[in-house]
Structure formats: structure tokens, C-alpha cells
Protein backbone atom coordinates (compact mmCIF):
# COMPACT_ATOMS: atom_id res chain seq x y z
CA UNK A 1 94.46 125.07 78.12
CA UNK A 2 96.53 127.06 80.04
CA UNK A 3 100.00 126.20 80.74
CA UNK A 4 100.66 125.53 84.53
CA UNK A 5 104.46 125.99 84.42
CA UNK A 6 104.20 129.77 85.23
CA UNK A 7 102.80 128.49 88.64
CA UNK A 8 105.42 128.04 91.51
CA UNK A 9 103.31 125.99 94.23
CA UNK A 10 100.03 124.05 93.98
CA UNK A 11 97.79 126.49 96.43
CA UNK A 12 98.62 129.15 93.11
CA UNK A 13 97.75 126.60 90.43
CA UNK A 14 94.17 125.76 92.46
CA UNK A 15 93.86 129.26 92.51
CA UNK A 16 94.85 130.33 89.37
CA UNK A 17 92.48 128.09 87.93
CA UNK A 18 89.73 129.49 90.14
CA UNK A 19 90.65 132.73 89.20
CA UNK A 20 90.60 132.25 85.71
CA UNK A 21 87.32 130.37 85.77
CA UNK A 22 85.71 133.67 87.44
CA UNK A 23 86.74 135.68 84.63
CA UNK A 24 85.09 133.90 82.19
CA UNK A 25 82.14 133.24 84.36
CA UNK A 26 80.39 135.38 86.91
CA UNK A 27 78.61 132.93 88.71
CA UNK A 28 81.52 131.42 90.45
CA UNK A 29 82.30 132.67 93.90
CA UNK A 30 85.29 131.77 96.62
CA UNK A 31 84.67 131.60 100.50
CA UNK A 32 87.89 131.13 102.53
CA UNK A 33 87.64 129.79 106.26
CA UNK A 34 90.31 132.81 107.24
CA UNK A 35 93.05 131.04 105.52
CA UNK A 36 93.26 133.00 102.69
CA UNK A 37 97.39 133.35 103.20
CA UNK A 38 97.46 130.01 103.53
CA UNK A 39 96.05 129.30 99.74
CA UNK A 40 96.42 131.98 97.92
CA UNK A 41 92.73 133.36 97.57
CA UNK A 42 93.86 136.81 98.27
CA UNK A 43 94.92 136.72 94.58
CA UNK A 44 91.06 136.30 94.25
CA UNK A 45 89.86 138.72 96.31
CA UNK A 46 91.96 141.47 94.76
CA UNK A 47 90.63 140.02 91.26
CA UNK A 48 86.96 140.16 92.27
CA UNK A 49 86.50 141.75 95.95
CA UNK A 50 82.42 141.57 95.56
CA UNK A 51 82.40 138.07 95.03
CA UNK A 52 84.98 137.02 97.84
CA UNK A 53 84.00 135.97 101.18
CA UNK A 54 86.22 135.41 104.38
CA UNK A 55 83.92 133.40 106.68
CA UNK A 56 86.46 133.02 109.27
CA UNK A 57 87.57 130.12 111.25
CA UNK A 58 83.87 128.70 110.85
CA UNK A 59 83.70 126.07 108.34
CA UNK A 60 80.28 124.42 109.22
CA UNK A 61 78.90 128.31 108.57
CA UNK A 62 81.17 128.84 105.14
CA UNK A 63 79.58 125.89 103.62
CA UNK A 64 75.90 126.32 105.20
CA UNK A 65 76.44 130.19 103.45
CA UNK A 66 78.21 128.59 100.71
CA UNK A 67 74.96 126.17 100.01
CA UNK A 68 72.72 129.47 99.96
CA UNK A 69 74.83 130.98 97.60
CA UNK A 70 74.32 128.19 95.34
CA UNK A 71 70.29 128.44 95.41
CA UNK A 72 70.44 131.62 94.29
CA UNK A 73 72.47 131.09 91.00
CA UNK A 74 76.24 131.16 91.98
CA UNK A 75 78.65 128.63 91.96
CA UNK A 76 80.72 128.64 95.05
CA UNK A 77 84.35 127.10 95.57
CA UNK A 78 85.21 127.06 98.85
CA UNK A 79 88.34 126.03 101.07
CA UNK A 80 89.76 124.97 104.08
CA UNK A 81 92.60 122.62 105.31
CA UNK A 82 91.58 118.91 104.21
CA UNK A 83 90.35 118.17 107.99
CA UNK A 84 88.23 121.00 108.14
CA UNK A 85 86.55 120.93 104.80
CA UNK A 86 85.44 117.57 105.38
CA UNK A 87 85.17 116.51 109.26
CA UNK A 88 84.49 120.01 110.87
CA UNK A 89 81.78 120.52 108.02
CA UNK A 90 80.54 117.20 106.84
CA UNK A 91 76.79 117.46 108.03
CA UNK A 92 76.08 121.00 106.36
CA UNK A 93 78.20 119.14 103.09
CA UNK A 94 75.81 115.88 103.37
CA UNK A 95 72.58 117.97 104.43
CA UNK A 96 72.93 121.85 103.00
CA UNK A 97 74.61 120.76 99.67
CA UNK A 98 73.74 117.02 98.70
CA UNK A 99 70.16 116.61 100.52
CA UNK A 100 68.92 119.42 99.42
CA UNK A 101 70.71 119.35 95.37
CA UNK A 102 72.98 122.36 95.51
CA UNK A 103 76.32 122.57 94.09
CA UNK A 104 79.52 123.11 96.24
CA UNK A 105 82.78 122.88 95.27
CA UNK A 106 85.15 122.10 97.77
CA UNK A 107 88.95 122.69 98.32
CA UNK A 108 90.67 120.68 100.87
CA UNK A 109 94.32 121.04 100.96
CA UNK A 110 97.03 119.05 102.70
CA UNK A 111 95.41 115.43 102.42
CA UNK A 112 97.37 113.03 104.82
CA UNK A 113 100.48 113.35 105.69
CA UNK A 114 101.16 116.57 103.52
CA UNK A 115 99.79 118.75 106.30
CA UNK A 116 103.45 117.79 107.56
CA UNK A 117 104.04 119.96 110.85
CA UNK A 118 100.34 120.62 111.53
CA UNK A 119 100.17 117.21 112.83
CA UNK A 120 97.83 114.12 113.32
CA UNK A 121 94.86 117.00 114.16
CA UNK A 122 95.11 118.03 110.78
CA UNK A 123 95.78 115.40 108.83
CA UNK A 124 92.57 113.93 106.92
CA UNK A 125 92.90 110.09 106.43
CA UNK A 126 89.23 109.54 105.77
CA UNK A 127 88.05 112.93 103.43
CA UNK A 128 87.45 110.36 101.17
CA UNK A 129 85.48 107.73 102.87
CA UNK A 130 83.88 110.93 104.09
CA UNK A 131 82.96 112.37 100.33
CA UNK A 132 82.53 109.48 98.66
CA UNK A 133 79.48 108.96 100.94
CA UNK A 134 77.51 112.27 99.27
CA UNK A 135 75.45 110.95 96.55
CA UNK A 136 77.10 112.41 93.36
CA UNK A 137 80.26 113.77 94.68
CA UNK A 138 82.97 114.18 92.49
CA UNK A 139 86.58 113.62 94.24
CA UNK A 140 90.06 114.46 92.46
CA UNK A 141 93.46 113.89 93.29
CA UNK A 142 95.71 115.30 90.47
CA UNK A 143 99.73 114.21 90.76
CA UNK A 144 100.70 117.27 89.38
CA UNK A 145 100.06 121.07 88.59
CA UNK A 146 98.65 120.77 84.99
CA UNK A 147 96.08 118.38 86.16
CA UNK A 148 95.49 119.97 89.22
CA UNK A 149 94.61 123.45 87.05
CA UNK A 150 92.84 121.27 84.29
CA UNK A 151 90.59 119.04 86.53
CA UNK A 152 89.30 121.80 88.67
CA UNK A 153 88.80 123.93 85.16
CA UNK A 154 86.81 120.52 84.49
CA UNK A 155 84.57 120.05 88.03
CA UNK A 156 83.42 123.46 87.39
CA UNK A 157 81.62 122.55 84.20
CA UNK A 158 80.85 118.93 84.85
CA UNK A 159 77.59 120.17 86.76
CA UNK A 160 78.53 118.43 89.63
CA UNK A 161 79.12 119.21 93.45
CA UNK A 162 83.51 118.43 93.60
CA UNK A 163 86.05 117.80 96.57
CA UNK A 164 89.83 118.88 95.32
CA UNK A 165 92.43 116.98 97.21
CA UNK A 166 95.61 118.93 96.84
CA UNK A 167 98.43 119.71 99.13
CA UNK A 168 99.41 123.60 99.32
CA UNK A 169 103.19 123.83 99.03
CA UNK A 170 105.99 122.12 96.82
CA UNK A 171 105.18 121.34 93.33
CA UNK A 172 105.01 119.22 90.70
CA UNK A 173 105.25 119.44 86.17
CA UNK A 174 104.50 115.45 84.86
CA UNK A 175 102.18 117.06 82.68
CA UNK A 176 102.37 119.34 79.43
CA UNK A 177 99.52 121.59 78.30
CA UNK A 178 98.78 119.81 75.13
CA UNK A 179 98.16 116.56 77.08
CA UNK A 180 94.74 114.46 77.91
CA UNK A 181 93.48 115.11 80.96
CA UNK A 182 90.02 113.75 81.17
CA UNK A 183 87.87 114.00 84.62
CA UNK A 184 86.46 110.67 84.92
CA UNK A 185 89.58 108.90 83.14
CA UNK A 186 93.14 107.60 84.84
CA UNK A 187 96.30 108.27 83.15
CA UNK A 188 98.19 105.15 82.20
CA UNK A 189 101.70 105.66 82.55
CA UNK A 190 103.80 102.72 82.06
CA UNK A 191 101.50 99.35 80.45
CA UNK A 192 103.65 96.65 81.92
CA UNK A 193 102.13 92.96 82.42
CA UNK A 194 103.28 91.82 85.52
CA UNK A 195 101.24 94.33 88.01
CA UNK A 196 99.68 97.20 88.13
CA UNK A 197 100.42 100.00 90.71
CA UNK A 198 97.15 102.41 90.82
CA UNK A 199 97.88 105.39 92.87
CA UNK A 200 96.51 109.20 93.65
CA UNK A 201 98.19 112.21 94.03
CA UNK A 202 101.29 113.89 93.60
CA UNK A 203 103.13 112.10 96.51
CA UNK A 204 101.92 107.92 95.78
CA UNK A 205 102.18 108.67 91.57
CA UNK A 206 106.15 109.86 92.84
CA UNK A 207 106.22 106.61 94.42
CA UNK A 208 104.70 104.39 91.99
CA UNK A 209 106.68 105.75 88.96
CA UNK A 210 109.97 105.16 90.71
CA UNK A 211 108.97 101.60 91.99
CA UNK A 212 108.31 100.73 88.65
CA UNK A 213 111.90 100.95 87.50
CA UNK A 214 113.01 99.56 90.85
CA UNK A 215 111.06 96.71 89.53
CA UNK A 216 112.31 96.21 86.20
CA UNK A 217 115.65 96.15 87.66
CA UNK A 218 114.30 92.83 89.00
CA UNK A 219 112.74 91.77 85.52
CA UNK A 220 109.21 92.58 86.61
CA UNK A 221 107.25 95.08 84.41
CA UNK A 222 104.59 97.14 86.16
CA UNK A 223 101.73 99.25 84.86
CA UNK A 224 101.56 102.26 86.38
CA UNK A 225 98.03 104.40 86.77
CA UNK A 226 97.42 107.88 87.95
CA UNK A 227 94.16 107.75 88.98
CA UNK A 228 93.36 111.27 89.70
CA UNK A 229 89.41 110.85 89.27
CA UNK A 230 88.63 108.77 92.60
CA UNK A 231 85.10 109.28 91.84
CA UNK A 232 83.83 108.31 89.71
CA UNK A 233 85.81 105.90 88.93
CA UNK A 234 87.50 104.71 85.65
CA UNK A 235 85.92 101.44 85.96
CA UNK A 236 87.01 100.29 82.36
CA UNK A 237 90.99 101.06 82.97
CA UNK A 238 90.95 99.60 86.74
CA UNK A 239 89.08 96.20 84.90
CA UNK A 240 91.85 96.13 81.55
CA UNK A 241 95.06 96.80 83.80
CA UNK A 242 93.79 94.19 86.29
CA UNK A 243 92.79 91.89 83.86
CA UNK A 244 96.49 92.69 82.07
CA UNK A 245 98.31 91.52 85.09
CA UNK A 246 96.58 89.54 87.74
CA UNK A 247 97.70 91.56 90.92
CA UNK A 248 97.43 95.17 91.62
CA UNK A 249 98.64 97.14 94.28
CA UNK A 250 96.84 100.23 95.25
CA UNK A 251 98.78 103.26 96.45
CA UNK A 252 96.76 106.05 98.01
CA UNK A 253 97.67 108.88 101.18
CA UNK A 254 94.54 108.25 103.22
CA UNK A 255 92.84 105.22 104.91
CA UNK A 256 92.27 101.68 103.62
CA UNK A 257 88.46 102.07 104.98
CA UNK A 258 86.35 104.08 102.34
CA UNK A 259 88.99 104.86 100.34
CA UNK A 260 90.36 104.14 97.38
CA UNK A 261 91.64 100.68 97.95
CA UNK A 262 88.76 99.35 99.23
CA UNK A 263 86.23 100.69 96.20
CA UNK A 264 88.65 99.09 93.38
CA UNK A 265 88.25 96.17 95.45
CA UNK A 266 84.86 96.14 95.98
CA UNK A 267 84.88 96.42 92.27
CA UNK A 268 86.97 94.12 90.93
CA UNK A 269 85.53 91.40 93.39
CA UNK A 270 82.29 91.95 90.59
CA UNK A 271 84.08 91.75 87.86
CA UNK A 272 87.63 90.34 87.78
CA UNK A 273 88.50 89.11 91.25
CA UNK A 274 92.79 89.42 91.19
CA UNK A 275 95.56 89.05 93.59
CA UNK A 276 95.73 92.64 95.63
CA UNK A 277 97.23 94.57 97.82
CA UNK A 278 97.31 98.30 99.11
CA UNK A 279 99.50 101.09 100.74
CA UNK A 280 97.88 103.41 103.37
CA UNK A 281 97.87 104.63 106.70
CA UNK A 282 96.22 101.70 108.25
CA UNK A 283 94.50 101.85 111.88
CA UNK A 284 96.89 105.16 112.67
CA UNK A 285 96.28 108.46 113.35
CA UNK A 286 98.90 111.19 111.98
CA UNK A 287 101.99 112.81 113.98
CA UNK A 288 104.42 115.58 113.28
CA UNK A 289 107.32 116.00 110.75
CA UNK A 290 108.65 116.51 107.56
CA UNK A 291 107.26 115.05 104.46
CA UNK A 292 110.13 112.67 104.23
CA UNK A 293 110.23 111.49 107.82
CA UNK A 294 106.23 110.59 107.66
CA UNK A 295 106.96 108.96 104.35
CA UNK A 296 109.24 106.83 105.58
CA UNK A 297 107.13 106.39 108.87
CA UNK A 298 104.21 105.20 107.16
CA UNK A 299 105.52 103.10 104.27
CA UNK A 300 104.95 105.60 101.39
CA UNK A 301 108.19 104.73 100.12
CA UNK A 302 108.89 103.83 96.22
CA UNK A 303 111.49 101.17 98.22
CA UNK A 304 107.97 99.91 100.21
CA UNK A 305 105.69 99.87 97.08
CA UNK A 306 107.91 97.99 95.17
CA UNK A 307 108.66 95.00 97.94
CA UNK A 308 105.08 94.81 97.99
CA UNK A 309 104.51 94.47 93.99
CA UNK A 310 107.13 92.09 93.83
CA UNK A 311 105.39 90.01 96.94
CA UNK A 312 102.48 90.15 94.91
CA UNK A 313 104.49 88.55 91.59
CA UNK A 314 106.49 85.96 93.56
């Protein structure tokens, strides 16, 4: 596996990984929604100019063109900001790509409140209530730039149609090369036995990781889960950490409604029914400024997670 240190920001690691991927295999193919700048995919359209498209500022068409391309053999990846790939485009992804059994692989960048100055209009809350409704979806959130080059390395040859939720700029090494990164299994990275913090992505793993000392300063010890496989999900680590603990608190950069929250407690209410609760954006649309100032707007704060995981223990 290839060692994503030599990348500098997460829209090269994504593409790197693409990129890679097409040299080993000709069917895969990359249509851009005229934002190749924005991501990086001019790095593959120098690599492999016949098989690049730039469908311009027309998502619905890229993936309607993108679903063609995939009954005749190829394997397309395409991208757009987070909003785009899913809202703008979400009947020809239901209709052109899962009705009708081809295989898409989708690229939405800046999830939540990462899309920072572009603002509430582009900041998808609900891609994943949104996804997770396509029969036989796969959705990823990696925390960091190994995973994020391993797991779409992995989407590509699980067969399946994929949605990659990464953010484009900053970056982050939690992650080593010779690590396990399995799509379909969470990372457990701290096994405490008071409660379990499950979160996705780069930004709530931050959180959770740093909450989790916060709490043993307090003499509670928290399991901590990246969950970077949303669907499907690790069924058998959500059931042993919450059966470990009793409480969980879910951490996730989206919406409570269809997201991840709500299917691990949908789940659990089957199987192990615990005390829970969850960090998201609520009932609220999005709104401008840094990544620190909507952090701290919305809660996603390792200071908010862990007054809410002690809550839970007290």
C-alpha cells in the first residue's frame, strides 16, 4: 500500500489514489463537474487525457453520462462539491445508477461544515441520509489521508457503487502504511469501559480522540471508534463497544436524521438497547466562516463531546 505521507492535502490523496488505480486498470474513468482546480483531477487528466471528462457545472448530466459509461464496461469516479454530488444529482444517482444496476463512484468533498466560506448553500448535512437510501451504496468517511487513499483503493474493487466523503484542503497522518484498514470495519482506537465515542471523519475522530483524555482527566475511560465505513456498517464492533460500556455517544458532521446516529440507533435498539447520545447539526442549516468558528458554533468541540460523555456516565 502506498504511503500517503508524500501527499500535502486530501483533494491530492483522493486523487492520487484515483490516479494510481487508472494505471493499473483501464476501465476506470474521472468526470469533473468543472471543478477540476478545485480537486486536483487535472493531475488526472494530464495522466490519461482520453479517459477524462469535464462535464461542466452540470452534475445531474455528469452522472446521467457517468451511468452510460458504466454500461459499457468502464468504471467511472466522478466529483463534485458534497451538495452537488448528492442533492443537485440525487435522482439520476437513485434512477441512472442504482435502478438500473450500474456502478458509480462518487466524490463529494467538503461534507458539513468543511465547505467553510462557501456557506450554508454548500454545505451537505444530509449526503448521507441521501446515499444511504440507494440500495447497495457504499459510504466512507476516512479521518485521515492513509485511509482516505486506502478505502477508495478498496470501493474500487469491492464491486460496489461508493460515495467518498472527504473535505478538500488541510490534512491529516493518524495512519501508517503498514496498518489495517478494512472497508466494512471501524478502527478502535482507545478500548475504555466507561463509553464509547463513535465518530466519522477527520474533523469528529480530532474531537473524539482529544475528549477521551479530557475524560480520563476526570477518571472516566472512553472507547474511541473511527468509523470510517458508514455503510455498511460494522455491526459487530458498534454491538461489543456498546455492550462494553452501556452509553455511547455518536459524533458525526452531518444531520441526526438519516445519518449516522440514527442507524446505530436503530440498530442497537435490536440488539443491545444502551444509554445514547449524539453530536450533529441538528434542525440548522449551515452559515459562513472558518473551520474553527463553525466548530465552535455548532458544538463540534472535543470540550462539547466530552460534557456530553460524561452526562452520559453521571
Amino acid at each position: 500500500m502506498k504511503d500517503a505521507h508524500v501527499y500535502s492535502h486530501y483533494r491530492d490523496t483522493v486523487i492520487g489514489a484515483v490516479v494510481d488505480l487508472a494505471a493499473e486498470h483501464e476501465d476506470v474513468v474521472f468526470l469533473d463537474a468543472d471543478l477540476s482546480s478545485c480537486i486536483g483531477s487535472t493531475a488526472f487528466q494530464k495522466a490519461y487525457p482520453e479517459r477524462f471528462f469535464n462535464c461542466g457545472i452540470a452534475e445531474a448530466n455528469m452522472t446521467g453520462i457517468a451511468a452510460g459509461l458504466s454500461a459499457m464496461g468502464f468504471v467511472p469516479f466522478i466529483h463534485s462539491f458534497g451538495c452537488f454530488a448528492s442533492r443537485r444529482a440525487y435522482d439520476q444517482l437513485f434512477i441512472s445508477v442504482g435502478y438500473t444496476h450500474q456502478r458509480v463512484i462518487v466524490i463529494g468533498s467538503d461534507p458539513g461544515i468543511t465547505a467553510q466560506y462557501n456557506g450554508g448553500t454548500h454545505m451537505p448535512f444530509e449526503d448521507i441520509a441521501l446515499m444511504r437510501q440507494i440500495p447497495g451504496m457504499v459510504v466512507v468517511e476516512p479521518s485521515d489521508a492513509q485511509s482516505l487513499y486506502s478505502l477508495t483503493q478498496q470501493v474500487y474493487h469491492s464491486g460496489s457503487s461508493a460515495y467518498i466523503r472527504t473535505p478538500r484542503k488541510g490534512i491529516n497522518f493518524r495512519y501508517g502504511a503498514g496498518d489495517e484498514i478494512v472497508l466494512g470495519k471501524g478502527i478502535e482506537l482507545a478500548d475504555g469501559k466507561d463509553v464509547a465515542l463513535i465518530a466519522t471523519g477527520s474533523l469528529m475522530v480530532d474531537a473524539a480522540l482529544k475528549a477521551k483524555d479530557m475524560l480520563k482527566e476526570k477518571g472516566i475511560e472512553a472507547t474511541v471508534v473511527d468509523l470510517h465505513t458508514i455503510r455498511p456498517l460494522d455491526t459487530d464492533l458498534v454491538e461489543r463497544v456498546a455492550k462494553r460500556c452501556g452509553r455511547v455517544l455518536v459524533m458525526e458532521n452531518g444531520r441526526y436524521a438519516g445519518g449516522v446516529g440514527e442507524m446505530i440507533a436503530m440498530h442497537l435498539a435490536k440488539t443491545n438497547p444502551v444509554k445514547m447520545d449524539f453530536m450533529n447539526v441538528g434542525e440548522r442549516y449551515g452559515e459562513v466562516g472558518n473551520l474553527q468558528y463553525l466548530a465552535g458554533a455548532f458544538g463540534f468541540t472535543a470540550e462539547n463531546a466530552a460534557e456530553k460523555a460524561e452526562r452520559l456516565v453521571r
